[in-house]
C-alpha atoms as a PDB file:
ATOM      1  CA  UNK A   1      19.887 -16.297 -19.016  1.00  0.00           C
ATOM      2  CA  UNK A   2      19.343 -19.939 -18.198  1.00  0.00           C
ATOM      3  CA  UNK A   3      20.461 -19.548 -14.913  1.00  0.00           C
ATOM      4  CA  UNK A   4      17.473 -16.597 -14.179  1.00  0.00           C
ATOM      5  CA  UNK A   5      15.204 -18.546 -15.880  1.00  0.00           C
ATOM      6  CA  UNK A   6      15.917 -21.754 -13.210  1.00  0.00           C
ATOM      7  CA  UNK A   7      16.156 -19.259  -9.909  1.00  0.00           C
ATOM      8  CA  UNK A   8      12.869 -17.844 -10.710  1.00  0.00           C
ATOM      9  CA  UNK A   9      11.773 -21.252 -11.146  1.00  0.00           C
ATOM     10  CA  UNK A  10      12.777 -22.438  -8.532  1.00  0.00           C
ATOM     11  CA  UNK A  11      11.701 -19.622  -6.118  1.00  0.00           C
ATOM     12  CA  UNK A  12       8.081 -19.923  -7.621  1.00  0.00           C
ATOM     13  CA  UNK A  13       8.063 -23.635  -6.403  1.00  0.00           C
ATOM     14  CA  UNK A  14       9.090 -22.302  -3.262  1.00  0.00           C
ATOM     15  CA  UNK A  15       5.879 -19.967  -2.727  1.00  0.00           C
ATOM     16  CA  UNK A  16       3.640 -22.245  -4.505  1.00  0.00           C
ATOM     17  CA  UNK A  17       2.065 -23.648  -1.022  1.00  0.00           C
ATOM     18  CA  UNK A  18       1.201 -19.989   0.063  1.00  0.00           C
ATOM     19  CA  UNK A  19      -0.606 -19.298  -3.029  1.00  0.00           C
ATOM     20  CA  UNK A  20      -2.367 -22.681  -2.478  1.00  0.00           C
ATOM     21  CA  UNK A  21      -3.273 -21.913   1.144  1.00  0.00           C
ATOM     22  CA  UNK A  22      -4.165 -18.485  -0.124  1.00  0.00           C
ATOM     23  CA  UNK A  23      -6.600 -19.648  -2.737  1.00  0.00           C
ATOM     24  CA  UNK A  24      -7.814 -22.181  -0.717  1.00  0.00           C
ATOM     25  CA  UNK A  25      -8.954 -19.503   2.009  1.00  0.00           C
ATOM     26  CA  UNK A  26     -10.320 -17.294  -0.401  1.00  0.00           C
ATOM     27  CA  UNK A  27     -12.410 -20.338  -2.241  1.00  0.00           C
ATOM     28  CA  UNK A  28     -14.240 -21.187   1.594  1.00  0.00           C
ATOM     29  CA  UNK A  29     -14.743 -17.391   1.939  1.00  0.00           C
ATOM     30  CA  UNK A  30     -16.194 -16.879  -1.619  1.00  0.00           C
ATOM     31  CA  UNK A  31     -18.829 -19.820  -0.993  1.00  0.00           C
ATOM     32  CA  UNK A  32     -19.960 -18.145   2.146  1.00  0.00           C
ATOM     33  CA  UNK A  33     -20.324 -14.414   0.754  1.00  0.00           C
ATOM     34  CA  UNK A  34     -23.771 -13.171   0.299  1.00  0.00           C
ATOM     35  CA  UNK A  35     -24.547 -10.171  -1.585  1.00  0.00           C
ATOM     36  CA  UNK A  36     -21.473  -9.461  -3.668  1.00  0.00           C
ATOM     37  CA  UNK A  37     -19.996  -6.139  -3.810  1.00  0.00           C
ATOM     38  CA  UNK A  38     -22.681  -4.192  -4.226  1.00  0.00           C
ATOM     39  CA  UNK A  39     -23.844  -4.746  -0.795  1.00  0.00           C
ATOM     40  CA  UNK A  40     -19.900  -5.153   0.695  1.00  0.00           C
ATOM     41  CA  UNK A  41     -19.799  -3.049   4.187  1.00  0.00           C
ATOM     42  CA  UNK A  42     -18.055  -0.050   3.059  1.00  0.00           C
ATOM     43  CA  UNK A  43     -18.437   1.948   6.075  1.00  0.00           C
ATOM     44  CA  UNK A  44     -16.743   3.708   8.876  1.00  0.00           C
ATOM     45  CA  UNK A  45     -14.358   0.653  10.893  1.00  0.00           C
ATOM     46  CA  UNK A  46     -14.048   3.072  13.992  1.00  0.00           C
ATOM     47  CA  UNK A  47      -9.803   3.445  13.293  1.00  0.00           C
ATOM     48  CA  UNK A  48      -9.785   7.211  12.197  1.00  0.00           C
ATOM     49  CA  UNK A  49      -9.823   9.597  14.977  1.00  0.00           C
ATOM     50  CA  UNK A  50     -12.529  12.172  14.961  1.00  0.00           C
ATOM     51  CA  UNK A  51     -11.694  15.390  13.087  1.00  0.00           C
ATOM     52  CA  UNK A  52     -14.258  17.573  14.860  1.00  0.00           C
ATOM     53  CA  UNK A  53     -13.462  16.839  18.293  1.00  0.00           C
ATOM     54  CA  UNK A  54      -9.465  17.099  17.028  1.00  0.00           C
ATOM     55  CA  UNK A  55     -10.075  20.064  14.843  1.00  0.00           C
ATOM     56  CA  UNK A  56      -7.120  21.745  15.934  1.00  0.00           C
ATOM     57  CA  UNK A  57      -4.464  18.827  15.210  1.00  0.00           C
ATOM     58  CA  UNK A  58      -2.978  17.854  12.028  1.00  0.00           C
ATOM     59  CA  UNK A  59      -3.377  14.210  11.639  1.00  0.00           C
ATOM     60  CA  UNK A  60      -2.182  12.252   8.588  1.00  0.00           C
ATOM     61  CA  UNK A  61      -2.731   8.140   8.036  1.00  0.00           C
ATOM     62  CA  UNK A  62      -2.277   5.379   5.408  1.00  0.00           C
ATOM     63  CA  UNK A  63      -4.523   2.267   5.338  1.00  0.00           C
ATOM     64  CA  UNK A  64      -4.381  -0.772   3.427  1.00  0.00           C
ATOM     65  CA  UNK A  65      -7.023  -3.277   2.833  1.00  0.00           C
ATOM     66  CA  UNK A  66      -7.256  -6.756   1.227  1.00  0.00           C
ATOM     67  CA  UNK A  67      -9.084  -6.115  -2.507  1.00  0.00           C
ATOM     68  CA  UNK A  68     -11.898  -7.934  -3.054  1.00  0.00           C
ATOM     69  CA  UNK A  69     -12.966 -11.337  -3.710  1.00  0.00           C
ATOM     70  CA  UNK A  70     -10.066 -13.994  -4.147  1.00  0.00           C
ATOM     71  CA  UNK A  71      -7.539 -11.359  -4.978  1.00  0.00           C
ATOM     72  CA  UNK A  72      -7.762 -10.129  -1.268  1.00  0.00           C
ATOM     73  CA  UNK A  73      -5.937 -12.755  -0.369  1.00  0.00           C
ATOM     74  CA  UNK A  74      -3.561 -12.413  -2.272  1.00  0.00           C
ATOM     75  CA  UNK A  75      -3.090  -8.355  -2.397  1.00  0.00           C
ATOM     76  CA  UNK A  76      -3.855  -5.650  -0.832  1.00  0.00           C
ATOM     77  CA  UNK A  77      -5.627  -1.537  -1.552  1.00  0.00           C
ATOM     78  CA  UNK A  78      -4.122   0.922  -0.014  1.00  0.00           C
ATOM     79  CA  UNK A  79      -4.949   4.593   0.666  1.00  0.00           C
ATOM     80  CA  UNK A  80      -3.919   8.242   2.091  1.00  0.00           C
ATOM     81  CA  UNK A  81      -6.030  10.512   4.451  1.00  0.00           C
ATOM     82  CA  UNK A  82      -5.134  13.612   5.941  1.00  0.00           C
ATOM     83  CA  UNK A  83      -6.185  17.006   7.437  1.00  0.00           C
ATOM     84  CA  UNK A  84      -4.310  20.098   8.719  1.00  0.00           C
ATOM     85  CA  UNK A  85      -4.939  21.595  12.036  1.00  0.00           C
ATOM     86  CA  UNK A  86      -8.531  23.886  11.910  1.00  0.00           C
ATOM     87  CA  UNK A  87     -10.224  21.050   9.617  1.00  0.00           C
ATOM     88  CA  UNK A  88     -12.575  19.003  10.853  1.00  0.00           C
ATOM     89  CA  UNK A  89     -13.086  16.572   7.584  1.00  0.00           C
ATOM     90  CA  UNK A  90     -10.071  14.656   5.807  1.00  0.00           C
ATOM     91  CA  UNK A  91      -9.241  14.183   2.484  1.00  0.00           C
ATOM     92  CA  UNK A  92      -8.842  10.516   1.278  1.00  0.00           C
ATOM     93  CA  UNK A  93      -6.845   9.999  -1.918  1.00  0.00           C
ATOM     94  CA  UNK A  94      -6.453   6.723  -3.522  1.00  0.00           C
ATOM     95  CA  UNK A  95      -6.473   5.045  -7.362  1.00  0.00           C
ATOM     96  CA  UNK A  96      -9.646   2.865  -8.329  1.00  0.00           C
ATOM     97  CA  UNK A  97      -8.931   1.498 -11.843  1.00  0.00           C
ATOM     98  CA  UNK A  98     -12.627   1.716 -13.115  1.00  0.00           C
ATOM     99  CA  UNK A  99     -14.412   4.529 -14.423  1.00  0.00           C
ATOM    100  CA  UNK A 100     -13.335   7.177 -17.379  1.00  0.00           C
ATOM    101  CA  UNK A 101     -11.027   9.912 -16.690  1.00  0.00           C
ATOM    102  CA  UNK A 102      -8.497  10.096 -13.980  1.00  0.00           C
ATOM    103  CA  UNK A 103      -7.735   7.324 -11.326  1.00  0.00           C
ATOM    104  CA  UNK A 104      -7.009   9.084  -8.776  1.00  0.00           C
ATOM    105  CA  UNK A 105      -9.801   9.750  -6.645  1.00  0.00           C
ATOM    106  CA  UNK A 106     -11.013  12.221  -4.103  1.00  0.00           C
ATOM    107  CA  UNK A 107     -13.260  11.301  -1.250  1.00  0.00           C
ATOM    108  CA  UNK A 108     -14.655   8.418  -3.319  1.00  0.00           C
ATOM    109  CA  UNK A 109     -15.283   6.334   0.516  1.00  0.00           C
ATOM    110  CA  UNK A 110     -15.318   7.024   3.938  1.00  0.00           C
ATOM    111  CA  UNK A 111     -12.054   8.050   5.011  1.00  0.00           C
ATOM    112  CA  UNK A 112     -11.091   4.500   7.294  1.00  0.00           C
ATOM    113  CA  UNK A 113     -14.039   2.608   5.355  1.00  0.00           C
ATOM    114  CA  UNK A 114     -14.305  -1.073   4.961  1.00  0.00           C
ATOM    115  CA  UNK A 115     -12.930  -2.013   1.436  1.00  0.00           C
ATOM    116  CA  UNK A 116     -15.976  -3.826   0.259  1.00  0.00           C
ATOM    117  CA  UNK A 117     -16.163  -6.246   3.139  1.00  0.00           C
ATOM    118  CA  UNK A 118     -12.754  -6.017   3.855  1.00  0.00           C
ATOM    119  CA  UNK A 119     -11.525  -4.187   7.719  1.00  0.00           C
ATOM    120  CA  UNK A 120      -8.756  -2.090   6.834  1.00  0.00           C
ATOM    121  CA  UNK A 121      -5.467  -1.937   8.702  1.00  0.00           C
ATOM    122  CA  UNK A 122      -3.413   1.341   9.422  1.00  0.00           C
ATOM    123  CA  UNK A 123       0.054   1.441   8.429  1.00  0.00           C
ATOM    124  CA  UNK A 124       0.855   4.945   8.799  1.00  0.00           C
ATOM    125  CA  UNK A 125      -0.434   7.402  10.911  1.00  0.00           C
ATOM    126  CA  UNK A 126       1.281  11.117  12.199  1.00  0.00           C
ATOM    127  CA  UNK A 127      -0.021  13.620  14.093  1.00  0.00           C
ATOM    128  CA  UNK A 128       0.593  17.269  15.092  1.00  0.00           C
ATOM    129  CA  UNK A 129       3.556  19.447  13.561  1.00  0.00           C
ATOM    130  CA  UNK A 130       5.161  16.514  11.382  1.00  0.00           C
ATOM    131  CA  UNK A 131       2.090  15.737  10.202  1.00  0.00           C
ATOM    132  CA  UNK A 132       1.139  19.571   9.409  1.00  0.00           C
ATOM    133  CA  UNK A 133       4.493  20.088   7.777  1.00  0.00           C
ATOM    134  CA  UNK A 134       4.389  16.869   5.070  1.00  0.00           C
ATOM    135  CA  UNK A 135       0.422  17.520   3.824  1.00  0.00           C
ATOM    136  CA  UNK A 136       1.741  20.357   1.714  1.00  0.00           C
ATOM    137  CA  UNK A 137       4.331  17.586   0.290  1.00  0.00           C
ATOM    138  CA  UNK A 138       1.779  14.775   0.180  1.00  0.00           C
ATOM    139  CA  UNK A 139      -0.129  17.046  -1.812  1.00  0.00           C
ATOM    140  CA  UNK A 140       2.395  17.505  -4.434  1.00  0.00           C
ATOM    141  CA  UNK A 141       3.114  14.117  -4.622  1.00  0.00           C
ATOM    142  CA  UNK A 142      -0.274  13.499  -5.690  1.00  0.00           C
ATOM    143  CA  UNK A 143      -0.292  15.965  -8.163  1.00  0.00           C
ATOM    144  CA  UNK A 144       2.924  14.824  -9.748  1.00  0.00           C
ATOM    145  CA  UNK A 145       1.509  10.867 -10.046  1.00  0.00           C
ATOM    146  CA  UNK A 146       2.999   9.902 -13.427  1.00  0.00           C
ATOM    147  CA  UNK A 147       0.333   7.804 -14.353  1.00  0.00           C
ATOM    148  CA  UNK A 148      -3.297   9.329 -13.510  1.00  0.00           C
ATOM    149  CA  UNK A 149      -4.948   7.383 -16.356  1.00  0.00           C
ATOM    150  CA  UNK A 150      -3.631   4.414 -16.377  1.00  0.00           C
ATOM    151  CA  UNK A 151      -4.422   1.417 -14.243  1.00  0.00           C
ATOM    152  CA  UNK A 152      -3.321  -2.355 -14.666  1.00  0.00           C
ATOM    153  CA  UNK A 153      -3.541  -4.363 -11.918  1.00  0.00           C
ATOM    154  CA  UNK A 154      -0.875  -6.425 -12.565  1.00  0.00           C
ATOM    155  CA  UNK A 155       2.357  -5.145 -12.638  1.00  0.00           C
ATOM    156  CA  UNK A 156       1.693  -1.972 -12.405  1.00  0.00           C
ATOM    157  CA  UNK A 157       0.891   0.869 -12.226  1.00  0.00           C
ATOM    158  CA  UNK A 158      -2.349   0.743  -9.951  1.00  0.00           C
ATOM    159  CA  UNK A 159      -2.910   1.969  -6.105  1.00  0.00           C
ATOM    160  CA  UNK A 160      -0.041   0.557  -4.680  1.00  0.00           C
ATOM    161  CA  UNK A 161       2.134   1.873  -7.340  1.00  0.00           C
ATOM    162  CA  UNK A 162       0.501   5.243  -6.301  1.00  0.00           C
ATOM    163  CA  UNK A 163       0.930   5.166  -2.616  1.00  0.00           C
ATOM    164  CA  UNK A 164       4.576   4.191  -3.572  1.00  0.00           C
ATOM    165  CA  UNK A 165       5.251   7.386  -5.349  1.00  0.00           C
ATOM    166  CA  UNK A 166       3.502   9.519  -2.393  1.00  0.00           C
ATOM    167  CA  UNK A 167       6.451   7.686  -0.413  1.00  0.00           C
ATOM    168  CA  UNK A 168       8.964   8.414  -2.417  1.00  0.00           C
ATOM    169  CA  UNK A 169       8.197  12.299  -2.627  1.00  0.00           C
ATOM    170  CA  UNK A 170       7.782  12.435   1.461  1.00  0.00           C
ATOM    171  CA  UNK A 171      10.241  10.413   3.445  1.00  0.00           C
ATOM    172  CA  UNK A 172       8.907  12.082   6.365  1.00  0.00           C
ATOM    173  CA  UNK A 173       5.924   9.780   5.756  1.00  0.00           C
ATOM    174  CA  UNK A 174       8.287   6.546   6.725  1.00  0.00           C
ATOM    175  CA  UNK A 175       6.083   4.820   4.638  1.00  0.00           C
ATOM    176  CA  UNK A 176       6.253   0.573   5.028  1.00  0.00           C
ATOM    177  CA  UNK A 177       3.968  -1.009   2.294  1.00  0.00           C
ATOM    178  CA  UNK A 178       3.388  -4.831   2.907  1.00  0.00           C
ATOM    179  CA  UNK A 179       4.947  -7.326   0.844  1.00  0.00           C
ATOM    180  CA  UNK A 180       1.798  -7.731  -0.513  1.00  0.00           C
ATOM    181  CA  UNK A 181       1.069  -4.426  -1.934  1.00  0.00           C
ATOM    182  CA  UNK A 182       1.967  -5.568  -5.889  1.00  0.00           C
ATOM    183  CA  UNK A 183       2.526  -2.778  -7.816  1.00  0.00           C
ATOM    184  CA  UNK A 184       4.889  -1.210  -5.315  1.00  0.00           C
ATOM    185  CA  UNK A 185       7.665  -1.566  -7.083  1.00  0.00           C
ATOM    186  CA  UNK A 186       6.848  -0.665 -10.605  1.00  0.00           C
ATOM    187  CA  UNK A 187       9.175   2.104 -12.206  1.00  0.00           C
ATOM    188  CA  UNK A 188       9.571   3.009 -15.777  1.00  0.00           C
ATOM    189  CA  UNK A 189      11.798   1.487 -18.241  1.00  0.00           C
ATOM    190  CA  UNK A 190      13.564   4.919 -18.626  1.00  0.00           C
ATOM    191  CA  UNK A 191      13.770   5.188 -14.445  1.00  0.00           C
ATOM    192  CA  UNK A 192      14.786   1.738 -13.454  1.00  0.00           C
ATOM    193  CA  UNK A 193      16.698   3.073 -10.553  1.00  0.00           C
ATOM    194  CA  UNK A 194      15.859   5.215  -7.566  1.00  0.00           C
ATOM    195  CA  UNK A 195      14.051   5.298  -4.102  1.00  0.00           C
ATOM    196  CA  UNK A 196      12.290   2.538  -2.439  1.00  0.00           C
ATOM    197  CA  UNK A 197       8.410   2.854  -1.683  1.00  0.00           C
ATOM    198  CA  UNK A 198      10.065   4.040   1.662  1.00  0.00           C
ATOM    199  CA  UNK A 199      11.617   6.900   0.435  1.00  0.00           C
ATOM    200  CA  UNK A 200      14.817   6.105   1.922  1.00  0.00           C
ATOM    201  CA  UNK A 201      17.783   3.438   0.648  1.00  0.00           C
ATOM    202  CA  UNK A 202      17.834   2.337  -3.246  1.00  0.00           C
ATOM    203  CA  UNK A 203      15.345   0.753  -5.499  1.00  0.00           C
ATOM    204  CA  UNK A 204      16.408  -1.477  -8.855  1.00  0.00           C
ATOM    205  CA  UNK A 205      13.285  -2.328 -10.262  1.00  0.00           C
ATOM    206  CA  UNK A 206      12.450  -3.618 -14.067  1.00  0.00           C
ATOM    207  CA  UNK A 207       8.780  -2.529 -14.709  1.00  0.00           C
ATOM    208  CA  UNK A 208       7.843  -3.985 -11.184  1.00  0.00           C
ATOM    209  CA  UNK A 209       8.405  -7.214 -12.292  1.00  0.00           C
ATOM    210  CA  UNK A 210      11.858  -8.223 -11.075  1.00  0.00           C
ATOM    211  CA  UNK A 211      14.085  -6.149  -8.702  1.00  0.00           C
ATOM    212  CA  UNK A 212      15.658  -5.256  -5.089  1.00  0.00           C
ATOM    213  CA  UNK A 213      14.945  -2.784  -2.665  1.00  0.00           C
ATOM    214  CA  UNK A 214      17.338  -1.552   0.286  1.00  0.00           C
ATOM    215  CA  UNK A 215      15.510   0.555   2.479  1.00  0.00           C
ATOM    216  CA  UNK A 216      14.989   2.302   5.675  1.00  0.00           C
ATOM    217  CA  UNK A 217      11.643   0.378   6.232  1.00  0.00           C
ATOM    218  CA  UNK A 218      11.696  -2.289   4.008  1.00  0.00           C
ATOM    219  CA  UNK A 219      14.825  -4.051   4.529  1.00  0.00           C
ATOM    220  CA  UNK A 220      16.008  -6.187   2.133  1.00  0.00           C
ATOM    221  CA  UNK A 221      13.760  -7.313  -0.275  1.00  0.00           C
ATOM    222  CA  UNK A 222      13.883  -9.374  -3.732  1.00  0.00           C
ATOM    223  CA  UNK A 223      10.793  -8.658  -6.561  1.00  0.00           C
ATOM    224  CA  UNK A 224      10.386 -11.394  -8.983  1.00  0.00           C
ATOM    225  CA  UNK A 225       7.250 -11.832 -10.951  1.00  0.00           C
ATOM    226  CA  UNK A 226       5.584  -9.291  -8.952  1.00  0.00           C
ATOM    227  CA  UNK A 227       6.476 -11.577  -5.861  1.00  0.00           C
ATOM    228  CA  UNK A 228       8.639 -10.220  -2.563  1.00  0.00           C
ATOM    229  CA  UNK A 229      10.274 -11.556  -0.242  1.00  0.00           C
ATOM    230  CA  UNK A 230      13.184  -9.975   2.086  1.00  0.00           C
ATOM    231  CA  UNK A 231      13.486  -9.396   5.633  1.00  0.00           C
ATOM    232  CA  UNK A 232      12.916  -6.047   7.460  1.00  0.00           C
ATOM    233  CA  UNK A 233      14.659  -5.099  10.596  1.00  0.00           C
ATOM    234  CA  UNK A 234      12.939  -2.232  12.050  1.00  0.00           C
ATOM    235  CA  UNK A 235      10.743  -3.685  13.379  1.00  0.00           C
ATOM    236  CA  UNK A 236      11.962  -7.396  11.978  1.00  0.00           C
ATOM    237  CA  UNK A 237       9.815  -9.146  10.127  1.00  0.00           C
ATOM    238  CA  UNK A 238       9.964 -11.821   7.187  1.00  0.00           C
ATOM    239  CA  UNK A 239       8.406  -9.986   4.380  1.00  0.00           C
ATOM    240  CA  UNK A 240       6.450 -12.588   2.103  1.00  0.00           C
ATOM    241  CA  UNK A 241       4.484 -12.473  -0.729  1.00  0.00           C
ATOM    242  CA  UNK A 242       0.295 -13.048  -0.397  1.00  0.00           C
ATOM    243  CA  UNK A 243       0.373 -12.820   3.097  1.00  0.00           C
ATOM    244  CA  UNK A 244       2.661  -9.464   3.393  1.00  0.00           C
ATOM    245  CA  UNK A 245       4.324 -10.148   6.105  1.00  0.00           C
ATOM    246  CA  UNK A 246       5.189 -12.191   9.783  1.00  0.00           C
ATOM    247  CA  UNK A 247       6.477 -10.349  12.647  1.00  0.00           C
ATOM    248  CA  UNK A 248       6.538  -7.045  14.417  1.00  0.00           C
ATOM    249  CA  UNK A 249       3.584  -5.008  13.767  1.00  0.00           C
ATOM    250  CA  UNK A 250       5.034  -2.362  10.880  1.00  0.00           C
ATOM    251  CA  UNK A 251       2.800   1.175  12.177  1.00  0.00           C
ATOM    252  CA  UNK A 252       4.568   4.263  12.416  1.00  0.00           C
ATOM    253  CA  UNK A 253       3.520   6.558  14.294  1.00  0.00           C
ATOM    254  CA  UNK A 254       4.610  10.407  15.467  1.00  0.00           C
ATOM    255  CA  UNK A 255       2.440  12.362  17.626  1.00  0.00           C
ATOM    256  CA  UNK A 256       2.694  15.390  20.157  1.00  0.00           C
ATOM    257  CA  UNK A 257       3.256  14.646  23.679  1.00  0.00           C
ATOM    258  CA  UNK A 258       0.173  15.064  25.421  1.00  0.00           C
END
């Protein structure tokens, strides 16, 4: 027990000056803001392909998005969109932790919207009969979320914990969440063991608060505190906690040959 209670220690020393930088950012940014979140740009940022003008393709995507304020720096919001071939609208489906009732929203924001002043980056996006064939599985993955009333932002569970599960139900998504995306990784007490947010490899995760993950996408990566670090290899990158990630840009992609 001592010796877990020096590593983790020692590894938070380690990441210390990334949370300083990290804060530091965040501090110049806040004394620059005007308006707050009420007036946050929370429309269209052009990545979403039109669904009228490709009514007849299936096209699902995943977008992430730094939260607001301070914590933006430090973490990220993440969402699903999709539509099936003879739609021309798409159904967005994320967790917002305020409000009564269930967390998990429907068409709450613009499908590839700003996330209150924050550009959103696409980590996922399929097109055509792979994407027509998972919807029906995204859409019981949604519907079998353990934990639609709950929200805690910290560990767990909250939107990333969320998109997570959607992952782990579709493989077929190839889902890669950031190293950032805290609340990943949180699992039950009674289900400590299982897939990674990918889907593919193996997952040993405490609550989301210390852990490993194997996986197709991720790599290898080590949870402590809420904190990852690892190193994926397809594509490589260092995997790193506030910052998500250096390296290869993480998209996947499958789409019809045109």
């Amino acid at each position: 027990m001592f010796r877990l209670k020096k590593l983790s220690l020692i590894y938070l020393c380690m990441l210390l000056p990334w949370l300083d930088i990290s804060l530091a950012q965040a501090a110049q940014q806040g004394t620059s803001a005007v308006g707050g979140w009420a007036t946050a740009r929370r429309d269209s940022a052009g990545l979403a392909p039109d669904p009228r003008s490709l009514a007849n393709l299936a096209i699902v995507q995943v977008y992430a998005a730094p939260t607001y304020g301070w914590r933006g720096k430090v973490a990220v919001h993440p969402w699903i969109i999709f539509k099936q071939a003879g739609e021309t609208r798409y159904s967005r489906y994320e967790v917002i932790g305020w409000g009564s009732g269930s967390k998990v929203r429907l068409n709450s924001n613009v499908p590839d919207g700003y996330w209150f002043g924050a550009k959103p980056r696409l980590l996922v996006e399929h097109r055509g009969p792979a994407a027509a064939a998972m919807i029906p599985q995204i859409k019981e993955a949604i519907a079998s979320y353990p934990w639609p009333e709950t929200y805690h932002a910290w560990p767990g569970p909250n939107s990333n914990t969320f998109l997570a599960h959607i992952g782990r139900e579709v493989p077929a998504l190839r889902l890669n969440m950031p190293a950032n995306a805290v609340g990943k990784d949180y699992r039950s007490l009674l289900n400590p063991v299982g897939l990674p947010p990918s889907g593919r490899g193996l997952q040993v995760s405490l609550l989301g608060v210390a852990g490993l993950n194997i996986g197709a996408e991720e790599g290898i990566e080590i949870n402590v505190l809420g904190l990852n670090l690892g190193l994926g290899f397809v594509p490589l990158q260092l995997r790193l906690p506030f910052i998500g990630g250096i390296g290869s840009d993480n998209l996947q992609s499958e789409s019809p040959q045109s």
